[in-house]
PDB file of N, CA and C in Angstrom:
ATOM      1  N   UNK A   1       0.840  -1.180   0.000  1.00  0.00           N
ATOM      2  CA  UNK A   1       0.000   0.000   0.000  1.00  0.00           C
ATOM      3  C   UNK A   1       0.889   1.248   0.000  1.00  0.00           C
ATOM      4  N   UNK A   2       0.538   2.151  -0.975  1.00  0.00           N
ATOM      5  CA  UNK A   2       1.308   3.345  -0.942  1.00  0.00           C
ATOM      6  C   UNK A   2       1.572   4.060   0.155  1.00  0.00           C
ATOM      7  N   UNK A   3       2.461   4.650   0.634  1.00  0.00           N
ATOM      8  CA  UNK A   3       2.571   5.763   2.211  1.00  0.00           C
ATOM      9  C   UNK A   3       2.525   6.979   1.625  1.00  0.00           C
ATOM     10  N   UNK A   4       2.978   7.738   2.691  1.00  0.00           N
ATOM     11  CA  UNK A   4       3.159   9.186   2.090  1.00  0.00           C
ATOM     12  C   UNK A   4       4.173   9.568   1.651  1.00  0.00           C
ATOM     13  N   UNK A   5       5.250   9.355   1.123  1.00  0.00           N
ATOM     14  CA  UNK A   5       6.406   9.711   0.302  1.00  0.00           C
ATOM     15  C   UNK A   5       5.906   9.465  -0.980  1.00  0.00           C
ATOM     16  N   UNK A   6       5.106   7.825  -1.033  1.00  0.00           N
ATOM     17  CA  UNK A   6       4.930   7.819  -2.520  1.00  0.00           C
ATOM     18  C   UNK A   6       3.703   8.642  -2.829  1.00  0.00           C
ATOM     19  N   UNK A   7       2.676   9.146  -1.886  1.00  0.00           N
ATOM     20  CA  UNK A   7       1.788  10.396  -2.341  1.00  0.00           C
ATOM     21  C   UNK A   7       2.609  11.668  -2.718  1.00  0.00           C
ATOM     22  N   UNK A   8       3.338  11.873  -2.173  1.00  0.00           N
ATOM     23  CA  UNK A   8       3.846  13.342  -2.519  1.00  0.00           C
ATOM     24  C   UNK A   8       4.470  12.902  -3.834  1.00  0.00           C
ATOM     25  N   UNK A   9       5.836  11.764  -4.311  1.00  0.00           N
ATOM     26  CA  UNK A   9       6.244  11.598  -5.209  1.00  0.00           C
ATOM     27  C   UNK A   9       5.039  11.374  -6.738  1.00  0.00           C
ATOM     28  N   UNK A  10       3.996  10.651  -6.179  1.00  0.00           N
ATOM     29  CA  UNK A  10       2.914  11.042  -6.936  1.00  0.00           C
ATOM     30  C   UNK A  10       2.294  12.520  -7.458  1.00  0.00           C
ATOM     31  N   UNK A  11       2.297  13.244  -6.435  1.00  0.00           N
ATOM     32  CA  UNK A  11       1.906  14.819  -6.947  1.00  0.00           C
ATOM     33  C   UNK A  11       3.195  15.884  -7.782  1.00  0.00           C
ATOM     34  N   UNK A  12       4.185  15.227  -7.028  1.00  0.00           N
ATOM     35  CA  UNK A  12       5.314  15.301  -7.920  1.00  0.00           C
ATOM     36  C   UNK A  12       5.334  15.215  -9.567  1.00  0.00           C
ATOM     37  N   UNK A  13       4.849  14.426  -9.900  1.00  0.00           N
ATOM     38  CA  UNK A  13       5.072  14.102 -11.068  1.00  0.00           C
ATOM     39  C   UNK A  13       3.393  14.464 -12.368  1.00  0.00           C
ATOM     40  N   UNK A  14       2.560  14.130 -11.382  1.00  0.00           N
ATOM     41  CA  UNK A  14       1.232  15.238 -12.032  1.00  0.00           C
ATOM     42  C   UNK A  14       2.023  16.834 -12.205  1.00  0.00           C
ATOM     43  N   UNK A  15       2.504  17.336 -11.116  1.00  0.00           N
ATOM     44  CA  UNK A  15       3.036  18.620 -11.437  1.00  0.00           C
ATOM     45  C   UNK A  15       4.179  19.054 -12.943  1.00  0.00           C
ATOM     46  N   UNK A  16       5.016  17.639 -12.427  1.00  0.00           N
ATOM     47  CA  UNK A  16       5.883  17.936 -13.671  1.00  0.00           C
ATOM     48  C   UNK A  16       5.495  17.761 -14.903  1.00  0.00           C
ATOM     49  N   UNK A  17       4.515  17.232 -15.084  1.00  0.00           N
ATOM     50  CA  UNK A  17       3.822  17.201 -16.382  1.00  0.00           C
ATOM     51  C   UNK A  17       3.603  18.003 -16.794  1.00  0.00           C
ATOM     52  N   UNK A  18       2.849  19.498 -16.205  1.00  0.00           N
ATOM     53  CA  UNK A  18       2.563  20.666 -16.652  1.00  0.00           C
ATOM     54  C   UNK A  18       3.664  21.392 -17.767  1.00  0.00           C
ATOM     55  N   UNK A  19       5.261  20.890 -17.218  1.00  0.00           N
ATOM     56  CA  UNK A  19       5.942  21.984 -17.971  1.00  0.00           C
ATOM     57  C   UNK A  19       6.849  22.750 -16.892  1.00  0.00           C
ATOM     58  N   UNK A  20       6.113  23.289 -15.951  1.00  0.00           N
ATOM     59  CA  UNK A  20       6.935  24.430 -14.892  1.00  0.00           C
ATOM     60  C   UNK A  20       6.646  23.804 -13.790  1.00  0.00           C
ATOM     61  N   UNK A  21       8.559  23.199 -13.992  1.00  0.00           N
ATOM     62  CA  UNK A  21       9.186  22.899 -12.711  1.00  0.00           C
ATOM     63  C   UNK A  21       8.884  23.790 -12.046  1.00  0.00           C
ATOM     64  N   UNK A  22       8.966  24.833 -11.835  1.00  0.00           N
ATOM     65  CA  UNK A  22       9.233  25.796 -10.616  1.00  0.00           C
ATOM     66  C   UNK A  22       8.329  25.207  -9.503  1.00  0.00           C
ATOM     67  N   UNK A  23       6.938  25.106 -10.019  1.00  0.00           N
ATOM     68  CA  UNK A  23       5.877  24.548  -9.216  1.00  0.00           C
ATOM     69  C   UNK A  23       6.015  23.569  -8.837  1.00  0.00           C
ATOM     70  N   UNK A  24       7.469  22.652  -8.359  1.00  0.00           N
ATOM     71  CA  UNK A  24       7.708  21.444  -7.667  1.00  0.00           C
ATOM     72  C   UNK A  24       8.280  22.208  -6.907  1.00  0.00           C
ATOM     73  N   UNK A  25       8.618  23.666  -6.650  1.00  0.00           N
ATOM     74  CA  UNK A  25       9.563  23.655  -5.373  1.00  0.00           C
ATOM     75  C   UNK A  25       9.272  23.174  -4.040  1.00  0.00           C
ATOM     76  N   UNK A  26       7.817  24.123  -4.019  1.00  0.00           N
ATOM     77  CA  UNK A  26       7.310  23.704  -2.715  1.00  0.00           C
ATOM     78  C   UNK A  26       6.850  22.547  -1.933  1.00  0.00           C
ATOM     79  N   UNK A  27       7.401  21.625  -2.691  1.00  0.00           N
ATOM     80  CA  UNK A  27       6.991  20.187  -2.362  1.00  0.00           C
ATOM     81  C   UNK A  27       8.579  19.701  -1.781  1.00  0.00           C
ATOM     82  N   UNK A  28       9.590  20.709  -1.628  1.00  0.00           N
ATOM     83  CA  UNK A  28      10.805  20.182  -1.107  1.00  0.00           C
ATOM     84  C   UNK A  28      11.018  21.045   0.512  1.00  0.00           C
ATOM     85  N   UNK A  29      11.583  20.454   1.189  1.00  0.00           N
ATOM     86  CA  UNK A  29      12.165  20.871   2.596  1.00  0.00           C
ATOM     87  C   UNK A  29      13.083  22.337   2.210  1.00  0.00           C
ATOM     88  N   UNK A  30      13.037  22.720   3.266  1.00  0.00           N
ATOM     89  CA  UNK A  30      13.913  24.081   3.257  1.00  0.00           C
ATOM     90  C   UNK A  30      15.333  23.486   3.252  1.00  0.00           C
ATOM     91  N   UNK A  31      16.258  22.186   3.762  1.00  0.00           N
ATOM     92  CA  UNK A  31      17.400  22.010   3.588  1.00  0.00           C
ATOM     93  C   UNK A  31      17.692  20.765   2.161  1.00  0.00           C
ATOM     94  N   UNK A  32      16.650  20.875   1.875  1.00  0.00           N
ATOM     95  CA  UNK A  32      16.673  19.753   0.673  1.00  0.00           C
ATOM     96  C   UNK A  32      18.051  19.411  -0.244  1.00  0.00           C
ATOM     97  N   UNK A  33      18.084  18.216  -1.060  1.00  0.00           N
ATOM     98  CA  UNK A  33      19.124  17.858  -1.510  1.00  0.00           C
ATOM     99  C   UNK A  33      18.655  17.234  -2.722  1.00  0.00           C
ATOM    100  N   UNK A  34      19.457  18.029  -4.031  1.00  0.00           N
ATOM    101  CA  UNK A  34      18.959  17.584  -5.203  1.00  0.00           C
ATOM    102  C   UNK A  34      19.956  16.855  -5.869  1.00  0.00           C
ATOM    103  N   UNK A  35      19.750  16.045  -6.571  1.00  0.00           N
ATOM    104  CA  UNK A  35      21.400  15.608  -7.747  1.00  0.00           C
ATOM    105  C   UNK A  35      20.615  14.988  -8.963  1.00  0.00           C
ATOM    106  N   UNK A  36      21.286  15.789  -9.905  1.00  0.00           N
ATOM    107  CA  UNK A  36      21.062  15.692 -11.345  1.00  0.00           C
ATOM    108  C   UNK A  36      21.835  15.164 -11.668  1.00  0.00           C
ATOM    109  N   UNK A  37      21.985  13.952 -12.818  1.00  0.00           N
ATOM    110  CA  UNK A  37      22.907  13.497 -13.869  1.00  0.00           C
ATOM    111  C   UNK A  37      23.899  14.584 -14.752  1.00  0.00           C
ATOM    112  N   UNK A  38      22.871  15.347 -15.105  1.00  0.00           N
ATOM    113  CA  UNK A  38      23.666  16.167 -16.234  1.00  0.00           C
ATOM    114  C   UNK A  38      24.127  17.653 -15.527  1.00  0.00           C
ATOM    115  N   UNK A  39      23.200  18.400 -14.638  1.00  0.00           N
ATOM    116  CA  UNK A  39      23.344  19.602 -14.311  1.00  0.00           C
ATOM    117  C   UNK A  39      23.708  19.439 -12.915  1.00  0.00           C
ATOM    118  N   UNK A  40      24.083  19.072 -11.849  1.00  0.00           N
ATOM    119  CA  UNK A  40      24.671  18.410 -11.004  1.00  0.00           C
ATOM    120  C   UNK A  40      23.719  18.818  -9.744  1.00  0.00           C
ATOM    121  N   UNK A  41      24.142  19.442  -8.746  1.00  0.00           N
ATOM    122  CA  UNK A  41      24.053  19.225  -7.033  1.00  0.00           C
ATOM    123  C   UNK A  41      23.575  20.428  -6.771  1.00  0.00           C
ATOM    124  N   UNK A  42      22.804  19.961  -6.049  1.00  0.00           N
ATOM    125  CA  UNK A  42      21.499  21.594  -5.963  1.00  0.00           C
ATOM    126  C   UNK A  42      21.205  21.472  -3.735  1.00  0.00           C
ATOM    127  N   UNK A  43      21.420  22.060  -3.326  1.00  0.00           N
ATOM    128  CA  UNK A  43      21.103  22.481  -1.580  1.00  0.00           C
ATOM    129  C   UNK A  43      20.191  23.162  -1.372  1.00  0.00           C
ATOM    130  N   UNK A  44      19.096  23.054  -1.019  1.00  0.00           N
ATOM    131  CA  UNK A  44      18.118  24.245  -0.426  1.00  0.00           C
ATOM    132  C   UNK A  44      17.327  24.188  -1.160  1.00  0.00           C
ATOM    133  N   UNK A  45      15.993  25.147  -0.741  1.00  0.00           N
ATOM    134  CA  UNK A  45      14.906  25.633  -2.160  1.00  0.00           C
ATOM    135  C   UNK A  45      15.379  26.126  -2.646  1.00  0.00           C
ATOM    136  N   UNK A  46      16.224  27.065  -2.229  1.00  0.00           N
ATOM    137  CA  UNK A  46      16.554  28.965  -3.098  1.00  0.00           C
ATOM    138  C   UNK A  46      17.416  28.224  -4.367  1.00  0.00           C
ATOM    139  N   UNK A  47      18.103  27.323  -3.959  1.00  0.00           N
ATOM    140  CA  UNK A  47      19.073  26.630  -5.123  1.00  0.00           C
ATOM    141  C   UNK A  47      18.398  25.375  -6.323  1.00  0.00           C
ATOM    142  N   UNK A  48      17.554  24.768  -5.422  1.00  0.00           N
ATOM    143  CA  UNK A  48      15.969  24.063  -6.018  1.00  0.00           C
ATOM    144  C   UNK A  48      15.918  24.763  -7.152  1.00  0.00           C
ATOM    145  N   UNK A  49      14.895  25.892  -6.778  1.00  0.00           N
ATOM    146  CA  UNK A  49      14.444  26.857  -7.476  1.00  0.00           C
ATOM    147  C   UNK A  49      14.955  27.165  -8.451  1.00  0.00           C
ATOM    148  N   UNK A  50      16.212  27.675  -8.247  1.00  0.00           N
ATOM    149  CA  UNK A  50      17.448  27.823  -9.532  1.00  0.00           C
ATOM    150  C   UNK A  50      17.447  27.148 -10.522  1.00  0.00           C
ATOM    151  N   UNK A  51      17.540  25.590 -10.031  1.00  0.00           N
ATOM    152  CA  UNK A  51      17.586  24.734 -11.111  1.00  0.00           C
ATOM    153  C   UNK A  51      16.498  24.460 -11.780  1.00  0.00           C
ATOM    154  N   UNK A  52      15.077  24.345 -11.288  1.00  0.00           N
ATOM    155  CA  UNK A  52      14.048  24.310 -11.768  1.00  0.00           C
ATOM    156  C   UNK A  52      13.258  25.721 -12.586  1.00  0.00           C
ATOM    157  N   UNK A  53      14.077  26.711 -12.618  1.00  0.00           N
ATOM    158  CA  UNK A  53      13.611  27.682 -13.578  1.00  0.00           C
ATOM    159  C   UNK A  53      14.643  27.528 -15.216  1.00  0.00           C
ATOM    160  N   UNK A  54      16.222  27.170 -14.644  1.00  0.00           N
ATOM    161  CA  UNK A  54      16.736  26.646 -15.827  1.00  0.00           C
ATOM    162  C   UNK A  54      15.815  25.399 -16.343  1.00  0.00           C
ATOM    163  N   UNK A  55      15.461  24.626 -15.815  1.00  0.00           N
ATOM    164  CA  UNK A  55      14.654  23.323 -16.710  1.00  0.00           C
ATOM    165  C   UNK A  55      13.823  23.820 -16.801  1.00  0.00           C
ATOM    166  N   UNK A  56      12.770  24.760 -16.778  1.00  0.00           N
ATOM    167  CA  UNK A  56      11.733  24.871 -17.421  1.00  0.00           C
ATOM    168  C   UNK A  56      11.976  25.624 -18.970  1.00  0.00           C
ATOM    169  N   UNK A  57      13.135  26.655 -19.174  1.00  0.00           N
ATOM    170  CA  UNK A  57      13.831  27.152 -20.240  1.00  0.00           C
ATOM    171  C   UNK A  57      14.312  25.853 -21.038  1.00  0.00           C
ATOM    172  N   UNK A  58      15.173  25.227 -20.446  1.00  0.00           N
ATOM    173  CA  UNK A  58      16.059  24.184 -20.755  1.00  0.00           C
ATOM    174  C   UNK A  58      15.220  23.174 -21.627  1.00  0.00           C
ATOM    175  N   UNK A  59      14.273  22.449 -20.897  1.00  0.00           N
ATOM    176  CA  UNK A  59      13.459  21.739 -21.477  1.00  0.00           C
ATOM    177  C   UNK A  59      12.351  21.645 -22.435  1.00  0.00           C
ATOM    178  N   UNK A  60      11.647  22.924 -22.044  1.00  0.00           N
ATOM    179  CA  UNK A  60      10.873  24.042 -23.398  1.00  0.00           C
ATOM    180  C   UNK A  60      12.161  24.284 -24.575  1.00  0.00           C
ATOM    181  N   UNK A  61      12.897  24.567 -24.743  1.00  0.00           N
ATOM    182  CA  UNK A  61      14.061  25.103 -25.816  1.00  0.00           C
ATOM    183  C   UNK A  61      14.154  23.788 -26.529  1.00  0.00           C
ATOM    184  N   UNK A  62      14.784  22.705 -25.745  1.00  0.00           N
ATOM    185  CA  UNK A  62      14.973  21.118 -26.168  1.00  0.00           C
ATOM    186  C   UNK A  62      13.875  20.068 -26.488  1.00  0.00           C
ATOM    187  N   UNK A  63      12.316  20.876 -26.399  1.00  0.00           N
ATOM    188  CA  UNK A  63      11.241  19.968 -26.485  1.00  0.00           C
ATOM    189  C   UNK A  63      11.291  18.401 -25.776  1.00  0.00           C
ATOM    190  N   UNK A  64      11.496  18.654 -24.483  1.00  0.00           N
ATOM    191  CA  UNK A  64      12.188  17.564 -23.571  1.00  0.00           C
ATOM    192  C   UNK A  64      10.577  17.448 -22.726  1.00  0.00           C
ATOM    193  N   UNK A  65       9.660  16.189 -22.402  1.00  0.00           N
ATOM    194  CA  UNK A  65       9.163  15.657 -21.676  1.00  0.00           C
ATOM    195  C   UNK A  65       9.717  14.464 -21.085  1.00  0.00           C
ATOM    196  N   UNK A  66       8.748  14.092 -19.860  1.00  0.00           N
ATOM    197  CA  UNK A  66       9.530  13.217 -18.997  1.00  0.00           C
ATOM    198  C   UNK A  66       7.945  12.026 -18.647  1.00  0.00           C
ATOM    199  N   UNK A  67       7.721  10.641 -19.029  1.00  0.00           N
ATOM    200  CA  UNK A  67       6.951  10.112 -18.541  1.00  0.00           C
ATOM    201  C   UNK A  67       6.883   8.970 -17.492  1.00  0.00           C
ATOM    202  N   UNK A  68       6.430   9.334 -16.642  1.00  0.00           N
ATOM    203  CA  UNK A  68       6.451   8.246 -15.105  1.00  0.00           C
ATOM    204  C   UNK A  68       6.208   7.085 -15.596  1.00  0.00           C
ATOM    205  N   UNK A  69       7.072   5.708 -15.412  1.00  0.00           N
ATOM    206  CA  UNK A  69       6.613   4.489 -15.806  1.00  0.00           C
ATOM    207  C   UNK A  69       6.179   3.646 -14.551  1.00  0.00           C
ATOM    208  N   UNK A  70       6.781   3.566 -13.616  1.00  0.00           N
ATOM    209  CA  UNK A  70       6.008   3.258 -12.562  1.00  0.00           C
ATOM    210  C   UNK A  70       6.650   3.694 -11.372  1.00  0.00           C
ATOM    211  N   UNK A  71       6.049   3.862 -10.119  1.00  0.00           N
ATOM    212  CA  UNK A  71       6.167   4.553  -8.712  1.00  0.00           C
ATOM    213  C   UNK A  71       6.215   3.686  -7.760  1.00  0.00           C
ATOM    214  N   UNK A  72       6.896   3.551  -6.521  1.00  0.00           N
ATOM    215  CA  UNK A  72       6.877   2.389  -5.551  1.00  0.00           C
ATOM    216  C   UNK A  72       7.443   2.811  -4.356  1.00  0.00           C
ATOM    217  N   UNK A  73       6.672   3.105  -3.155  1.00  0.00           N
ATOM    218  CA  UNK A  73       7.404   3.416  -2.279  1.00  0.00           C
ATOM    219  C   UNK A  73       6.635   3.286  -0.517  1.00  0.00           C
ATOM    220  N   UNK A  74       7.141   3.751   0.355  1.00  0.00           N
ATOM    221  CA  UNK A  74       6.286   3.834   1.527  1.00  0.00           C
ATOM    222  C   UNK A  74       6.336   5.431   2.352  1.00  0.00           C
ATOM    223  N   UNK A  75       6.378   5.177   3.460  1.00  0.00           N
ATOM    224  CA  UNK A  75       6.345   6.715   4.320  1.00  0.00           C
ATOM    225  C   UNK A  75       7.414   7.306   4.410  1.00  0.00           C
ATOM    226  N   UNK A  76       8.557   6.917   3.672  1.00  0.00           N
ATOM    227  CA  UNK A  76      10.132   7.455   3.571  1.00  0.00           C
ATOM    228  C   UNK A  76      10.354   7.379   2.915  1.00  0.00           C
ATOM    229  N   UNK A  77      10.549   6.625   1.512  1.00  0.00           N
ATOM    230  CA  UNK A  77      11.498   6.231   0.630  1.00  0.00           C
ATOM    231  C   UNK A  77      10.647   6.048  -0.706  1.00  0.00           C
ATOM    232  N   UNK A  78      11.091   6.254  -1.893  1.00  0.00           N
ATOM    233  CA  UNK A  78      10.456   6.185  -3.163  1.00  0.00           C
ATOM    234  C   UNK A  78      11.617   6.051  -4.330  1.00  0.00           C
ATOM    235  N   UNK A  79      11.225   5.199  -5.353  1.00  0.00           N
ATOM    236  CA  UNK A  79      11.937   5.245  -6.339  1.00  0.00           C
ATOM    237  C   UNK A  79      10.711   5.050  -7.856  1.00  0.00           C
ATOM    238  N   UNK A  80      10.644   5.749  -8.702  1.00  0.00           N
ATOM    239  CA  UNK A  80       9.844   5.717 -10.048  1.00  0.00           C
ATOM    240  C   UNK A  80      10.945   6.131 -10.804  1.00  0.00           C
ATOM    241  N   UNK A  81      10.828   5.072 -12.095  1.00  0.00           N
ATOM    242  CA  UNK A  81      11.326   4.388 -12.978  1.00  0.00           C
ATOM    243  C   UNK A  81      10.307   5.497 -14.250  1.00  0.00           C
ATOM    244  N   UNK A  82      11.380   6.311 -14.985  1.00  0.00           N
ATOM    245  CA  UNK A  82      10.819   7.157 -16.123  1.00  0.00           C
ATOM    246  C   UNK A  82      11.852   7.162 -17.409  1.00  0.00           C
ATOM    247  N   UNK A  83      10.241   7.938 -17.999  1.00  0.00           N
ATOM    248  CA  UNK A  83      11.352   7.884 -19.383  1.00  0.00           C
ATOM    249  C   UNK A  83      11.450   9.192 -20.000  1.00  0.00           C
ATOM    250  N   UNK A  84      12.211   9.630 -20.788  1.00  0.00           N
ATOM    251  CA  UNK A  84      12.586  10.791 -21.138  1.00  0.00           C
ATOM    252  C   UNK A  84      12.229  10.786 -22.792  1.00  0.00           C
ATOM    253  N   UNK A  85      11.667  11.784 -23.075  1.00  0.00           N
ATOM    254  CA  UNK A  85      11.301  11.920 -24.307  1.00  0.00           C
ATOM    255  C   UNK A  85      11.927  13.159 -25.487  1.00  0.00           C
ATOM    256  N   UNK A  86      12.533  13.170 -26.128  1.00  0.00           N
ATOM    257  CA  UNK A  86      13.058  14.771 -27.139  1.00  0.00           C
ATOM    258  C   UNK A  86      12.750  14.305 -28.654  1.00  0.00           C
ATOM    259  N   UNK A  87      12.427  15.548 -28.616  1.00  0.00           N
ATOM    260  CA  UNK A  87      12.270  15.657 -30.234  1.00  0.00           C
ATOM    261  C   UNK A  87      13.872  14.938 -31.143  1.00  0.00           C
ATOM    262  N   UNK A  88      13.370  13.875 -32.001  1.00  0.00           N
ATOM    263  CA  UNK A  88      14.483  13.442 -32.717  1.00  0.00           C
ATOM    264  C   UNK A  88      15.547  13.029 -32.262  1.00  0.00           C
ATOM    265  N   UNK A  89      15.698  12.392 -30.717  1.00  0.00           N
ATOM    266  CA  UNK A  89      16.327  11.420 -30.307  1.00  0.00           C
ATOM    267  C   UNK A  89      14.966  10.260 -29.885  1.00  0.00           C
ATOM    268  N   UNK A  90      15.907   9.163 -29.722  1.00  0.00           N
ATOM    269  CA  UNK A  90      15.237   8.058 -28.847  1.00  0.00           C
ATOM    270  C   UNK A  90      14.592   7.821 -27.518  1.00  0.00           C
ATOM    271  N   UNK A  91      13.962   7.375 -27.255  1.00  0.00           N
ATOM    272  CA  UNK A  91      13.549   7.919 -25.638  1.00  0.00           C
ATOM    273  C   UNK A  91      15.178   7.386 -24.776  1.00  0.00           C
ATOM    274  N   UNK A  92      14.930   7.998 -23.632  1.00  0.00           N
ATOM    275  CA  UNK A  92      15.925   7.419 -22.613  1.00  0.00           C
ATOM    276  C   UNK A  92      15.682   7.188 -21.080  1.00  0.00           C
ATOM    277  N   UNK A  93      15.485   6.171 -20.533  1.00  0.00           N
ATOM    278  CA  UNK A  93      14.916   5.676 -19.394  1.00  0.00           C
ATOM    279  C   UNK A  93      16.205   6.337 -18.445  1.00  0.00           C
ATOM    280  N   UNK A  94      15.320   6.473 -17.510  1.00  0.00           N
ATOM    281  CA  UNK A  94      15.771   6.638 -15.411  1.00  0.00           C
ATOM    282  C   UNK A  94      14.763   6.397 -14.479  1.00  0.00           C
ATOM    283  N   UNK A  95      15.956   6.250 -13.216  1.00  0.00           N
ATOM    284  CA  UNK A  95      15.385   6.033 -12.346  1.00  0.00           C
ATOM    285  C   UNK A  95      15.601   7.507 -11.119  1.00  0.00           C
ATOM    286  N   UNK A  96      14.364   7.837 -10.283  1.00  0.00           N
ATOM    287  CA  UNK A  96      14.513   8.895  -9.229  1.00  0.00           C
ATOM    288  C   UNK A  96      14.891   7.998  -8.140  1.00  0.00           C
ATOM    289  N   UNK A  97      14.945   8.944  -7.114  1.00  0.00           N
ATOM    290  CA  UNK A  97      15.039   8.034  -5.951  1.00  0.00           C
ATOM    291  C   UNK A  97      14.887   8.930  -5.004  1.00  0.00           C
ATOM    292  N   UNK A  98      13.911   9.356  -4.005  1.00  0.00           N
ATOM    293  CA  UNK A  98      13.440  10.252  -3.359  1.00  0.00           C
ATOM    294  C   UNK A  98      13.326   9.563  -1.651  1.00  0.00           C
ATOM    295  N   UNK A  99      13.732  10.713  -1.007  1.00  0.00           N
ATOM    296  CA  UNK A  99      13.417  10.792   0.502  1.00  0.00           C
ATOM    297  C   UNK A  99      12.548  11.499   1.215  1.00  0.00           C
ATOM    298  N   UNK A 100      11.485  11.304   1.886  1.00  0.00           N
ATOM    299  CA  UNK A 100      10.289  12.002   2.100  1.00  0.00           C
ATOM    300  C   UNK A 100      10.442  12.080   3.685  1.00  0.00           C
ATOM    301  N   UNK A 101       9.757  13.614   4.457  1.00  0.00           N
ATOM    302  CA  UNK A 101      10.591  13.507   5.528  1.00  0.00           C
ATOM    303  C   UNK A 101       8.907  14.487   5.951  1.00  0.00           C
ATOM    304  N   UNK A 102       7.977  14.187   6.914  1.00  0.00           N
ATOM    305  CA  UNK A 102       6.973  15.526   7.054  1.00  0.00           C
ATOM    306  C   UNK A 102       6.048  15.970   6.273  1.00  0.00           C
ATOM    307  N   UNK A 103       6.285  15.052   4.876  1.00  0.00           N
ATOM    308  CA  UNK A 103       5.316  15.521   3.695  1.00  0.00           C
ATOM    309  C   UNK A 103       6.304  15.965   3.060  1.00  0.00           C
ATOM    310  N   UNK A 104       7.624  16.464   3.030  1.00  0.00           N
ATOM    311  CA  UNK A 104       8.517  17.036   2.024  1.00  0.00           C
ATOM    312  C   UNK A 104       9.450  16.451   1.775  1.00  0.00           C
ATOM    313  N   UNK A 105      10.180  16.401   0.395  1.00  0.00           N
ATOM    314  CA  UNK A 105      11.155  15.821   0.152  1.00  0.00           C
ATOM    315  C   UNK A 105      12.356  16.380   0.487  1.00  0.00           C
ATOM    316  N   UNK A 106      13.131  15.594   1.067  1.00  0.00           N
ATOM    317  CA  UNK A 106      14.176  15.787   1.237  1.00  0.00           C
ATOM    318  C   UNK A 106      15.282  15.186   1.051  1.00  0.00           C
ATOM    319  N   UNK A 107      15.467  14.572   0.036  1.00  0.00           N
ATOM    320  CA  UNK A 107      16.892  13.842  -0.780  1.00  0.00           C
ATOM    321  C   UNK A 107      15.776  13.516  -2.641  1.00  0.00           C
ATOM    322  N   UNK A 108      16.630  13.909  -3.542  1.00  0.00           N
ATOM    323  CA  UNK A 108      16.463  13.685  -4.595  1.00  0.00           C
ATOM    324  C   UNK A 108      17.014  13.592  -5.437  1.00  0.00           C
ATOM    325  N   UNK A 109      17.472  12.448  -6.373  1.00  0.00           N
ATOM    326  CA  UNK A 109      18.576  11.843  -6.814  1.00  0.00           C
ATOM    327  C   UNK A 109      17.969  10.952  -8.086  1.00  0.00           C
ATOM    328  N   UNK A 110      18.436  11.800  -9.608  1.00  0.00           N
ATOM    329  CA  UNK A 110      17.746  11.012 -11.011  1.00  0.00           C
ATOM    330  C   UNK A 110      19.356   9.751 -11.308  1.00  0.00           C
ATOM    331  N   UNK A 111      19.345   9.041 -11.770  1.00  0.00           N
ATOM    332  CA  UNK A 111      20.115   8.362 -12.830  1.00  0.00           C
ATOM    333  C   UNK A 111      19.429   8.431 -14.095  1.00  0.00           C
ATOM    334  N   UNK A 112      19.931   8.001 -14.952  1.00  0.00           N
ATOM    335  CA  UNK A 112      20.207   8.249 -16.192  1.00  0.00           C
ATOM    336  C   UNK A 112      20.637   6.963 -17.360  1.00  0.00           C
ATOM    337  N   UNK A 113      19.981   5.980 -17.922  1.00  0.00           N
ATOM    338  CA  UNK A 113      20.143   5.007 -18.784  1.00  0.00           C
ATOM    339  C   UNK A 113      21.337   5.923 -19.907  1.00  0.00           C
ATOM    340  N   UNK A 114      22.500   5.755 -20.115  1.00  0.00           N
ATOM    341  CA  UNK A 114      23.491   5.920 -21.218  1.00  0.00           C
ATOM    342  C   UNK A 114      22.511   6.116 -22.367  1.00  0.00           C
ATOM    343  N   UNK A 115      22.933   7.133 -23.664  1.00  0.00           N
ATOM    344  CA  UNK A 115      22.205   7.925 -24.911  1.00  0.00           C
ATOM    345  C   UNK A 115      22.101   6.121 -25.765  1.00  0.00           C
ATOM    346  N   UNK A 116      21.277   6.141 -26.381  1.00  0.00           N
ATOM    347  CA  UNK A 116      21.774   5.496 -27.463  1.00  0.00           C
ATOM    348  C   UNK A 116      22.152   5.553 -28.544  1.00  0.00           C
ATOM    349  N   UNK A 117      22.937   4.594 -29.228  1.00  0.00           N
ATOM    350  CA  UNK A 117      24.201   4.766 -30.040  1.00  0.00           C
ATOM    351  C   UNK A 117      23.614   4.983 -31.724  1.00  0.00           C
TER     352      UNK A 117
END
């Protein structure tokens, strides 16, 4: 049965669908911890934030969506398995891996399946 990490990681990802990251900030802790594959290591909202206004540019510019393949988690811990979509490449699968702490996340960490060849 789902807990509450995987509810929030759930609203998480209805949100990111929209387009504007930004509107995931508030779903993170004030000391939060982000790590990206490509754009790296993010501390805090204020730095959150940062990165999630570059991806909303970033990803609008690159015609980049992201679709949830499946979600699994309990009252702490979550990992959903997605795929990445761009115009005129191939899709490319990852995995998140999220820490839920109060209702907020607080550890967030993508991998990244290698481009294909």
């Amino acid at each position: 049965m789902p807990g509450e990490a995987q509810r929030v990681i759930e609203e998480f990802w209805r949100i990111q669908d929209s387009g504007d990251y930004t509107k995931l900030v508030d779903l993170f802790a004030e000391d939060a911890f982000l790590e990206d594959p490509i754009w790296g290591q993010y501390r805090g909202r204020e730095a959150i934030m940062g990165f999630m206004t570059t991806m909303v540019k970033e990803m609008g510019d690159r015609k980049v969506h992201f679709t949830v393949d499946e979600i699994c988690g309990d009252d702490h811990a979550v990992w959903a398995r997605w795929t990445m979509h761009m115009e005129g490449a191939a899709p490319r699968g990852g995995v998140g891996i999220y820490k839920v702490s109060g209702g907020k996340l607080t550890y967030y960490r993508d991998y990244m399946d290698p481009a294909a060849e």
